[in-house]
N, C-alpha and C. Protein backbone atom coordinates (compact mmCIF):
# COMPACT_ATOMS: atom_id res chain seq x y z
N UNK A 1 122.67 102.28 43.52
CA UNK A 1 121.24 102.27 43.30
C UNK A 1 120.56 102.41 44.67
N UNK A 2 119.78 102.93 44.79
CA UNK A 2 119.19 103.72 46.01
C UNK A 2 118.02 102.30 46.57
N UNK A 3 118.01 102.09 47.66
CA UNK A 3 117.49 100.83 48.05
C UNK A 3 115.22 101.83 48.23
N UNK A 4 115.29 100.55 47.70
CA UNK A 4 113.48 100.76 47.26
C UNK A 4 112.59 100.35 49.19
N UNK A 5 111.99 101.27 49.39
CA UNK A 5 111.37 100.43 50.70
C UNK A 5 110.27 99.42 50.74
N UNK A 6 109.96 98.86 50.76
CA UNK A 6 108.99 97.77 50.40
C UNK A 6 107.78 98.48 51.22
N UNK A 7 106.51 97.55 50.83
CA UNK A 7 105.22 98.64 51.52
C UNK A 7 105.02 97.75 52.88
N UNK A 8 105.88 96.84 53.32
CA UNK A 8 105.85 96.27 54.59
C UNK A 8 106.50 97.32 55.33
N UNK A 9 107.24 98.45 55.02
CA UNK A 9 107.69 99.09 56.01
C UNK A 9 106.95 100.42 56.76
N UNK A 10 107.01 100.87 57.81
CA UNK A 10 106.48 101.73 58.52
C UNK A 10 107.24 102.71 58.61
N UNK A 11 107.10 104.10 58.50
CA UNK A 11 107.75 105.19 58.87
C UNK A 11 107.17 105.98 60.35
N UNK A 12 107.73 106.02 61.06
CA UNK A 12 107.07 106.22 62.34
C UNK A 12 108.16 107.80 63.37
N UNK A 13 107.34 108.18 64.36
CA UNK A 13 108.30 109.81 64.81
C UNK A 13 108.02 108.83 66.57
N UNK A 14 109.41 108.64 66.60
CA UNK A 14 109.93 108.53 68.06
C UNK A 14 110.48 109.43 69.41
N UNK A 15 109.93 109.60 70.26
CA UNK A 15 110.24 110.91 71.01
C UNK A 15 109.75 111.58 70.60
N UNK A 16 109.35 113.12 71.55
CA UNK A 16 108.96 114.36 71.32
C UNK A 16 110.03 115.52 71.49
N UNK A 17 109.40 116.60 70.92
CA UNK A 17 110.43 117.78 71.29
C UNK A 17 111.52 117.35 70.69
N UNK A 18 112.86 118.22 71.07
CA UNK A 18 114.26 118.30 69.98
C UNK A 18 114.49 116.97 69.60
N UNK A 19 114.26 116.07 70.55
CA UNK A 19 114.62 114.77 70.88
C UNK A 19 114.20 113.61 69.62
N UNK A 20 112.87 114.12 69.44
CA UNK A 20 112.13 113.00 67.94
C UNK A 20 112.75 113.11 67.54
N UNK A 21 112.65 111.85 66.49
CA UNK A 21 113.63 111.57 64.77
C UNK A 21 112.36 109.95 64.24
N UNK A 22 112.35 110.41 62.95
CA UNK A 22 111.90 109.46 62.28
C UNK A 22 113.11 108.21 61.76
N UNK A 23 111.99 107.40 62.19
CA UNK A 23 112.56 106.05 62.20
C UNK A 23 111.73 104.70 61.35
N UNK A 24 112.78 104.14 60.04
CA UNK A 24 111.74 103.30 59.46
C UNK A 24 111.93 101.73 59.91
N UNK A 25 111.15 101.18 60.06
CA UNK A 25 111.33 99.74 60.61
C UNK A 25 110.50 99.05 59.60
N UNK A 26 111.30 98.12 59.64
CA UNK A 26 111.11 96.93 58.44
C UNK A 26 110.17 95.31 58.55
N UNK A 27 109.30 95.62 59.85
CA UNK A 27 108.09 95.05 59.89
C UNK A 27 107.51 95.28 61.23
N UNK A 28 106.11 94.27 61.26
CA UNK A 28 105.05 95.00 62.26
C UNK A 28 105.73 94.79 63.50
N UNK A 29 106.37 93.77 64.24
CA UNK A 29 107.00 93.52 65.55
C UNK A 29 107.46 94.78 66.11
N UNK A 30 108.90 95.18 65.17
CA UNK A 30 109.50 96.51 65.33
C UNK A 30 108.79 97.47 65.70
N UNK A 31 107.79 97.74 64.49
CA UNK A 31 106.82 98.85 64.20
C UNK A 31 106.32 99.17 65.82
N UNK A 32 105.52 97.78 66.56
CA UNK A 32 105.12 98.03 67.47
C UNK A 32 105.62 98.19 68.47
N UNK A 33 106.99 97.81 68.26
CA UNK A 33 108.23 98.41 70.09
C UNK A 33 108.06 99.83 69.74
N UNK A 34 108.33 100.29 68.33
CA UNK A 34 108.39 101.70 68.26
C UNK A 34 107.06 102.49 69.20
N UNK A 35 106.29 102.10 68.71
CA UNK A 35 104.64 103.16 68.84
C UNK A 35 104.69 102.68 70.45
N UNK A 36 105.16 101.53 71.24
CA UNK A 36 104.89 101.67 72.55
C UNK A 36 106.40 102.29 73.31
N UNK A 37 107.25 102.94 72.93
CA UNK A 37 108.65 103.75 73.07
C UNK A 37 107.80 104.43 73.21
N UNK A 38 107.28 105.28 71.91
CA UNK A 38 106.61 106.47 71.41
C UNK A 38 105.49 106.81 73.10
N UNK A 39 104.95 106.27 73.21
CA UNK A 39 103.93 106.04 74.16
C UNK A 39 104.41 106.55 75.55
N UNK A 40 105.70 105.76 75.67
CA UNK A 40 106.30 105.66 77.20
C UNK A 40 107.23 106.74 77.39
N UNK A 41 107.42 107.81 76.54
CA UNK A 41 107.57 108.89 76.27
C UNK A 41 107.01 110.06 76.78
N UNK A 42 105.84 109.95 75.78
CA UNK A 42 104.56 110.91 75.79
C UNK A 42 104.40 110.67 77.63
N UNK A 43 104.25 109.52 78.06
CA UNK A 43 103.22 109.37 79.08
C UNK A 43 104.74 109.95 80.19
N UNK A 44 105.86 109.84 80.09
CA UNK A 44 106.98 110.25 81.02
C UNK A 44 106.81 111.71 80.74
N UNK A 45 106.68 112.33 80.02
CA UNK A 45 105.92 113.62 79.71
C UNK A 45 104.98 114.45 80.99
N UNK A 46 103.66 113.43 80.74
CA UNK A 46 102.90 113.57 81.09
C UNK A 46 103.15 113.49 82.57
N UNK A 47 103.52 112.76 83.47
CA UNK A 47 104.00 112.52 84.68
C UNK A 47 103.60 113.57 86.02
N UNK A 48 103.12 113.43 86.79
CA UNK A 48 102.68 114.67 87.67
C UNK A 48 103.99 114.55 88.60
N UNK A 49 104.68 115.55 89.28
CA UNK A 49 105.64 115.22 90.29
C UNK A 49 105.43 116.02 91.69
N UNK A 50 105.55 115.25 92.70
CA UNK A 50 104.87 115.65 93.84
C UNK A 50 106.44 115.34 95.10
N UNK A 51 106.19 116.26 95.85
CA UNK A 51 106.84 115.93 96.81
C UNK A 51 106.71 115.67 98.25
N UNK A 52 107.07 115.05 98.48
CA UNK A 52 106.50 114.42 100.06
C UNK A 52 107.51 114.39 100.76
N UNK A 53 106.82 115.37 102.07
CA UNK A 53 107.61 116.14 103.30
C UNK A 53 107.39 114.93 104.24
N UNK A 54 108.22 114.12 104.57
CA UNK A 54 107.61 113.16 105.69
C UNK A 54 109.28 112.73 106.30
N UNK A 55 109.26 112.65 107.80
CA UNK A 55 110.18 112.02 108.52
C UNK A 55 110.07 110.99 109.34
N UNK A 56 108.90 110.53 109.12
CA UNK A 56 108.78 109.00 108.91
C UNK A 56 109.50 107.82 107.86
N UNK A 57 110.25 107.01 108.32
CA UNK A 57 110.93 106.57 107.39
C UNK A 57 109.86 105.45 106.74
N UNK A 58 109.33 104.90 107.45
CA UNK A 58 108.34 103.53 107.21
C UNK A 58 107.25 104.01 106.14
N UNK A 59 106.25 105.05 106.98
CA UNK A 59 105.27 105.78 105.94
C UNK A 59 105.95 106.64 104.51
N UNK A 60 106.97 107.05 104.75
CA UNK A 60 107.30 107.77 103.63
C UNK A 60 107.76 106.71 102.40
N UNK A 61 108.21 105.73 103.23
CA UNK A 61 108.73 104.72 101.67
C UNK A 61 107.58 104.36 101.36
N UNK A 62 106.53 103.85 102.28
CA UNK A 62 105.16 103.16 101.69
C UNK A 62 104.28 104.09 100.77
N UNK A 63 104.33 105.49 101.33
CA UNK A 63 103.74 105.98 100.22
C UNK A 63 104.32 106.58 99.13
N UNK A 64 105.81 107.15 98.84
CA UNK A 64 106.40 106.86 98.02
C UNK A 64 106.15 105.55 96.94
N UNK A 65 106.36 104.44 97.52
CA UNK A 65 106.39 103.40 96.20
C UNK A 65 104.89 103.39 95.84
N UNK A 66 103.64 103.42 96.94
CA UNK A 66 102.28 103.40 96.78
C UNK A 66 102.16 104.45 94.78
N UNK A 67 102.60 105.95 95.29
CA UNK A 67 102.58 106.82 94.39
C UNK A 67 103.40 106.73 93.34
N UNK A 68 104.77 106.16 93.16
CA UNK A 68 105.39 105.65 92.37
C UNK A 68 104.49 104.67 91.49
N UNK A 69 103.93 103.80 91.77
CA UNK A 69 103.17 102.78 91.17
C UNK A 69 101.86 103.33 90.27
N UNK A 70 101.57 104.32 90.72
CA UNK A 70 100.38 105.04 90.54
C UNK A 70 100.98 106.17 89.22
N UNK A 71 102.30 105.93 88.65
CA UNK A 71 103.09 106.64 87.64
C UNK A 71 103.04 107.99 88.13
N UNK A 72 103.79 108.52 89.84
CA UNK A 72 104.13 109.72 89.78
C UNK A 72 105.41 109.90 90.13
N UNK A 73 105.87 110.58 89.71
CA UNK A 73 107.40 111.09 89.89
C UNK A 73 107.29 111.91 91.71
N UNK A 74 107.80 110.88 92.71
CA UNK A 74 108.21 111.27 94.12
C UNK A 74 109.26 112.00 94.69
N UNK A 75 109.47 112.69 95.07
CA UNK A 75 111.00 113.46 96.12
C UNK A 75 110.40 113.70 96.98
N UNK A 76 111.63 112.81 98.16
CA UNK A 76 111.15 112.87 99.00
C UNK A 76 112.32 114.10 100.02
N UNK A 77 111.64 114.56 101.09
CA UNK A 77 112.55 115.30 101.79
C UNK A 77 112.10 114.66 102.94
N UNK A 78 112.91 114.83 104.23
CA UNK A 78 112.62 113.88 104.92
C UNK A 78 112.55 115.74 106.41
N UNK A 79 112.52 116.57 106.13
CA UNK A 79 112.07 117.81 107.06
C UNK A 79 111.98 119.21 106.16
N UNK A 80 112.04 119.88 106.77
CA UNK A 80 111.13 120.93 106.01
C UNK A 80 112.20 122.09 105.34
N UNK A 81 113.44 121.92 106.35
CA UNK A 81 114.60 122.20 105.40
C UNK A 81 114.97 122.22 104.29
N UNK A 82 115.02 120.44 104.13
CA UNK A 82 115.32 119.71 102.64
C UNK A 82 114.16 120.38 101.92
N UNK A 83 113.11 120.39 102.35
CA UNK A 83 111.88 120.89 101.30
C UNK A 83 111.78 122.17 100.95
N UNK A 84 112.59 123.02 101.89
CA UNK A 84 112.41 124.47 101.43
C UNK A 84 113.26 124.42 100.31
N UNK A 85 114.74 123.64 100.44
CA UNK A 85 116.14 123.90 99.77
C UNK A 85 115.44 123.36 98.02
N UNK A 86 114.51 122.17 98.24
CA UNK A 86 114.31 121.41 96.93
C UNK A 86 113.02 122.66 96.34
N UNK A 87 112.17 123.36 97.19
CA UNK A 87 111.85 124.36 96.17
C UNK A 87 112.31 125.73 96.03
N UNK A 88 113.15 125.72 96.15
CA UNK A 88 113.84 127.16 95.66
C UNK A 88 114.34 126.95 94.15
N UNK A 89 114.59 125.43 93.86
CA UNK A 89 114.70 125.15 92.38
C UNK A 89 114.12 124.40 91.75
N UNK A 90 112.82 123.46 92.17
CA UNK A 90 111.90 123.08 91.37
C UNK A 90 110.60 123.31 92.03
N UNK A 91 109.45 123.53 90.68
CA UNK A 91 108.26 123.11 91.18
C UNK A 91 107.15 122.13 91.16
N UNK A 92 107.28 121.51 92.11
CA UNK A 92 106.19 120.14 92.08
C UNK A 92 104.66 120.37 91.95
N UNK A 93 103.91 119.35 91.09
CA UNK A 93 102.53 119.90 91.26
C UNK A 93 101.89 119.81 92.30
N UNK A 94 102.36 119.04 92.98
CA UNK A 94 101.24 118.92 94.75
C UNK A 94 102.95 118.86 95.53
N UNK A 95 102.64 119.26 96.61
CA UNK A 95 103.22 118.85 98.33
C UNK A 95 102.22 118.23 98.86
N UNK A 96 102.88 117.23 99.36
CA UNK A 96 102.07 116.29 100.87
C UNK A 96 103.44 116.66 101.69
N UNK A 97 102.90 117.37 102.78
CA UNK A 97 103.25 117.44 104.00
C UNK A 97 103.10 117.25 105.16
N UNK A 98 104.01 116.87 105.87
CA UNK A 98 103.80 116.14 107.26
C UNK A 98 103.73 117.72 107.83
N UNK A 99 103.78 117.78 109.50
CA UNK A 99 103.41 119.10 110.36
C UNK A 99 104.87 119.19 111.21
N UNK A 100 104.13 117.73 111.63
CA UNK A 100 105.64 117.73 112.54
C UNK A 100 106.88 117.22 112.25
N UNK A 101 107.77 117.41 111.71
CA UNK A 101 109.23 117.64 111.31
C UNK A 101 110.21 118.32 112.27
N UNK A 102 111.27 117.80 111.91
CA UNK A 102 112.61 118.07 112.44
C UNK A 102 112.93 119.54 111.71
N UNK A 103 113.87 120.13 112.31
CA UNK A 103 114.22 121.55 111.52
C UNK A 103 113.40 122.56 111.28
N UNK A 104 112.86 122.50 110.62
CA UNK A 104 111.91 123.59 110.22
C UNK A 104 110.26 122.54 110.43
N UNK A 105 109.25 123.00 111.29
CA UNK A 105 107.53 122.32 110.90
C UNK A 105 107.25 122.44 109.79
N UNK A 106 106.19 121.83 109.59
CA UNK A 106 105.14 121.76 108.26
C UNK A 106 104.52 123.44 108.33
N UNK A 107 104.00 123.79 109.64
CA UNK A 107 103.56 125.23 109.57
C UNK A 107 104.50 126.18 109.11
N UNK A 108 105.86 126.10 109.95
CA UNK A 108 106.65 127.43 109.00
C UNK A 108 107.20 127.08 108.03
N UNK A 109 106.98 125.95 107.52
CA UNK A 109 107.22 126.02 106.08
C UNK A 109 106.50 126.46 105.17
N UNK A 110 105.15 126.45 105.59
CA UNK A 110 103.77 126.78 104.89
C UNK A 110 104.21 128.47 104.60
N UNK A 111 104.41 128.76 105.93
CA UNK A 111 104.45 130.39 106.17
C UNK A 111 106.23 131.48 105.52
N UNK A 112 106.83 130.57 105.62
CA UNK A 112 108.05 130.83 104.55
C UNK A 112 107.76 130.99 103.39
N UNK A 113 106.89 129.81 102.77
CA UNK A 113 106.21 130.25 101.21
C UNK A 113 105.39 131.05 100.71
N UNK A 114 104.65 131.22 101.75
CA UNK A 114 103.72 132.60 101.57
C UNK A 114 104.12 133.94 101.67
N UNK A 115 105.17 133.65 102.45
CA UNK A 115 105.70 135.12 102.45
C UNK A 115 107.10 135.23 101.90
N UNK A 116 107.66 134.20 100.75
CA UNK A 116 108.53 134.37 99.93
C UNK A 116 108.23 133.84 98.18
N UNK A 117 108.17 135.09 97.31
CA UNK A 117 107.53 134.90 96.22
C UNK A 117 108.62 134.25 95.18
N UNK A 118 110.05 134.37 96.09
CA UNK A 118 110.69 133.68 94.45
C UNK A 118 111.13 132.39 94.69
N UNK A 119 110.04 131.75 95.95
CA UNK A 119 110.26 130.31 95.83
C UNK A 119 108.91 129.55 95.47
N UNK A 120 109.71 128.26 94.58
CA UNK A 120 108.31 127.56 93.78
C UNK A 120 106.81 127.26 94.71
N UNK A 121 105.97 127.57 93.96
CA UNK A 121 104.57 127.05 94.97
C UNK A 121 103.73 126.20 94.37
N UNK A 122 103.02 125.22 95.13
CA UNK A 122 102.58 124.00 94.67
C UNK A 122 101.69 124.14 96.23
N UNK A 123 100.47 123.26 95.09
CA UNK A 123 98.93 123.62 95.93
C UNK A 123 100.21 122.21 97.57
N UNK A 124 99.33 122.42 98.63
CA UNK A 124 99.83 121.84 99.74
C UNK A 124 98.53 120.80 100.35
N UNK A 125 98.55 119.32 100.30
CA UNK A 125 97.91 118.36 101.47
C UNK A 125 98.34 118.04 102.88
N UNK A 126 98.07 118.37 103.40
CA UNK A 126 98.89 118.30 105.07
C UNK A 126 98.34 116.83 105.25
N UNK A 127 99.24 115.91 105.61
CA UNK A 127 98.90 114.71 106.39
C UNK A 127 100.08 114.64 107.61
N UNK A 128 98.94 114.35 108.70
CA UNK A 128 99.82 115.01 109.76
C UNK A 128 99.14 113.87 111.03
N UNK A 129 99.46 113.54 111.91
CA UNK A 129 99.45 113.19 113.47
C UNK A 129 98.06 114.18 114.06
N UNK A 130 98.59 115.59 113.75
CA UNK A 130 97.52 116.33 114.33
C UNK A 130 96.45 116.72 114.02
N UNK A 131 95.47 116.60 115.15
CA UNK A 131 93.73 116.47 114.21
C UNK A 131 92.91 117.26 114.91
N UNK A 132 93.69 118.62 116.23
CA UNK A 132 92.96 118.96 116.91
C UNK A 132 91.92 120.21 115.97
N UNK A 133 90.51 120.68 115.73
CA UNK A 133 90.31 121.57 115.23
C UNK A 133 91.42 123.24 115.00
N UNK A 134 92.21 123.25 116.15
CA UNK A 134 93.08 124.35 115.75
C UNK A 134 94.12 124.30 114.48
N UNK A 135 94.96 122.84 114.81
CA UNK A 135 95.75 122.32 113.83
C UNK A 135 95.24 122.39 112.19
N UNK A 136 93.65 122.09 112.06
CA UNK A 136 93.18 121.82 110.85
C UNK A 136 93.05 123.14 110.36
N UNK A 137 92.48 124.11 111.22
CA UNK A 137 92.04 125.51 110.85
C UNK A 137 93.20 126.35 110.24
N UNK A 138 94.23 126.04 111.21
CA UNK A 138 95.97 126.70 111.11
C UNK A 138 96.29 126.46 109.34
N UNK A 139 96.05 124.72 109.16
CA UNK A 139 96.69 124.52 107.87
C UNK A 139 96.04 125.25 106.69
N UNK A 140 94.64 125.10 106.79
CA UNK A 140 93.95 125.44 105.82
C UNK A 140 93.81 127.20 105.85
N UNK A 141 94.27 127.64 106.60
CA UNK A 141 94.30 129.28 106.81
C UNK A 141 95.74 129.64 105.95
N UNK A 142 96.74 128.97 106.30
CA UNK A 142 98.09 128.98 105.77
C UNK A 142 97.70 128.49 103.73
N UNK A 143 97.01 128.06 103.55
CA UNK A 143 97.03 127.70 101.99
C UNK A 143 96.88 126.31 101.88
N UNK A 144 96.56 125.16 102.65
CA UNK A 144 96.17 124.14 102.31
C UNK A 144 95.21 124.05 101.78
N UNK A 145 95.54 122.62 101.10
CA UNK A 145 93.91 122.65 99.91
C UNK A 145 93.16 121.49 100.51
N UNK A 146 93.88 120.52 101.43
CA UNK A 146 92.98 119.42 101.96
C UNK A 146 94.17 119.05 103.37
N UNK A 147 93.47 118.42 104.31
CA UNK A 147 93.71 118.31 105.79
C UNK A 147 93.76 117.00 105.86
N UNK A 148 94.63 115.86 105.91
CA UNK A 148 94.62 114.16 106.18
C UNK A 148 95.21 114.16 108.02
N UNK A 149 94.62 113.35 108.56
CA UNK A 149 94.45 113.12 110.00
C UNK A 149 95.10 111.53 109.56
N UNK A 150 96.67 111.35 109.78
CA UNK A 150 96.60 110.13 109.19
C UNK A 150 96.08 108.69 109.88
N UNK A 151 95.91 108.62 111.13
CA UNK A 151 95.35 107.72 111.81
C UNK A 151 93.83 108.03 111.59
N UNK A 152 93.54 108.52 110.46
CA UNK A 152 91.83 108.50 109.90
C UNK A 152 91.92 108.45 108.84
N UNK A 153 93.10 108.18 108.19
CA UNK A 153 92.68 107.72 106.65
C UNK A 153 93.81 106.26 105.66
N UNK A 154 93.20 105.59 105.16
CA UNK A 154 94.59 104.77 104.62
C UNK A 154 95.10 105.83 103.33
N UNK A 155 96.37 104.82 103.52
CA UNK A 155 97.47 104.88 102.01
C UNK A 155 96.04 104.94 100.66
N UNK A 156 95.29 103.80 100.45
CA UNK A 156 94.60 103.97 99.27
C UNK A 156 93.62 104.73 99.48
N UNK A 157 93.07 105.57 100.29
CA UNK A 157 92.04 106.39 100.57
C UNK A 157 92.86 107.83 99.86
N UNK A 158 94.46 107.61 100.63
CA UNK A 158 95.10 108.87 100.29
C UNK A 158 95.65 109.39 98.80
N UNK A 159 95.99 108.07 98.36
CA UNK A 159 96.34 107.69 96.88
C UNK A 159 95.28 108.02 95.87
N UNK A 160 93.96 107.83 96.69
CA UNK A 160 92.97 108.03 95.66
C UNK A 160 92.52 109.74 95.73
N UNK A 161 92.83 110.69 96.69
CA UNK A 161 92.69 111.46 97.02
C UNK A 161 93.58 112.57 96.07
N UNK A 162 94.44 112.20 96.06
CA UNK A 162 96.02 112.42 95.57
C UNK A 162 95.58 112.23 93.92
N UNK A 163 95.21 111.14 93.73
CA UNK A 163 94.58 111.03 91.96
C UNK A 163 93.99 112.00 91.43
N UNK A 164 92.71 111.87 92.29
CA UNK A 164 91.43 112.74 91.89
C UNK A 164 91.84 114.41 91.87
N UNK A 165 92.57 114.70 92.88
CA UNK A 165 92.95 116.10 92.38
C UNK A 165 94.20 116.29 91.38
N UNK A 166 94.80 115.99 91.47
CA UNK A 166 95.92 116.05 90.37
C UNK A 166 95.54 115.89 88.51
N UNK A 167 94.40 115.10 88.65
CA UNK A 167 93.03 114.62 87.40
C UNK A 167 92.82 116.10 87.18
N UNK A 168 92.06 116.71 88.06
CA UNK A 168 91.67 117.52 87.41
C UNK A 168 92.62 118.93 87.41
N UNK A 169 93.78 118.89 87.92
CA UNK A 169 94.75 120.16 88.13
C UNK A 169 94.74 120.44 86.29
């Protein structure tokens, strides 16, 4: 005999894409781990992922976990190498980049991407040491979309900076 569901139960769709499957749970407690799964899903989905060029070990973890906290998915490269190698196979929605790096600069990395089309591109924030008007002009001539002078701005100035455009990308 085929079991009857009672009207205490919920039928509910967990995960998205191939991945969903309906799932019935047999009261409200359940019901509600489900719909906040469901949620933490959608919103891992949603996730912006950014990568940050920095060889600073101190600043790069601080703003790493800063942006981590802030629910973004971080990679970090620690010179401009690692960052060329990590976009030749993914693309992040923002770069924050440092200038001055080991291996390859922040500038010819800028200029490697511009003048190579079958590697990923993602708008670029330069936060950098250097603040002379040439430095700023250089970045933003190369394809930057914003110029951070980091001894002129904090972590939450930058975080919030970092929000607001990614909001509206």
């Amino acid at each position: 005999m085929p079991r009857k569901i009672s009207p205490c139960w919920k039928i509910t769709w967990v995960g998205v894409g191939r991945g969903a499957r309906e799932v019935a749970t047999d009261n409200w407690s359940n019901w509600k781990s489900f719909q906040l799964l469901n949620f933490i899903l959608l919103m891992s989905e949603n996730q912006k992922n950014i990568l940050l060029v920095e060889d600073e070990p101190l600043l790069a973890n601080l703003l790493k976990q800063r942006l981590e906290k802030e629910n973004f998915i971080v990679n970090l490269a620690q010179d401009g190498e690692e960052a060329l190698k990590f976009l030749k196979n993914q693309k992040p929605d923002l770069i924050l980049l440092d200038i001055i790096l080991p291996k390859i600069s922040g500038f010819e990395l800028m200029e490697k991407l511009k003048s190579a089309p079958e590697i990923q591109k993602a708008p670029i924030i330069i936060i950098s040491n250097l603040g002379q008007e040439k430095d700023v002009t250089k970045g933003y001539s190369l394809g930057a979309i914003e110029y951070f002078i980091k001894a002129q701005v904090s972590i939450e100035e930058l975080v919030s900076q970092i929000k607001s455009f990614l909001i509206k990308k």
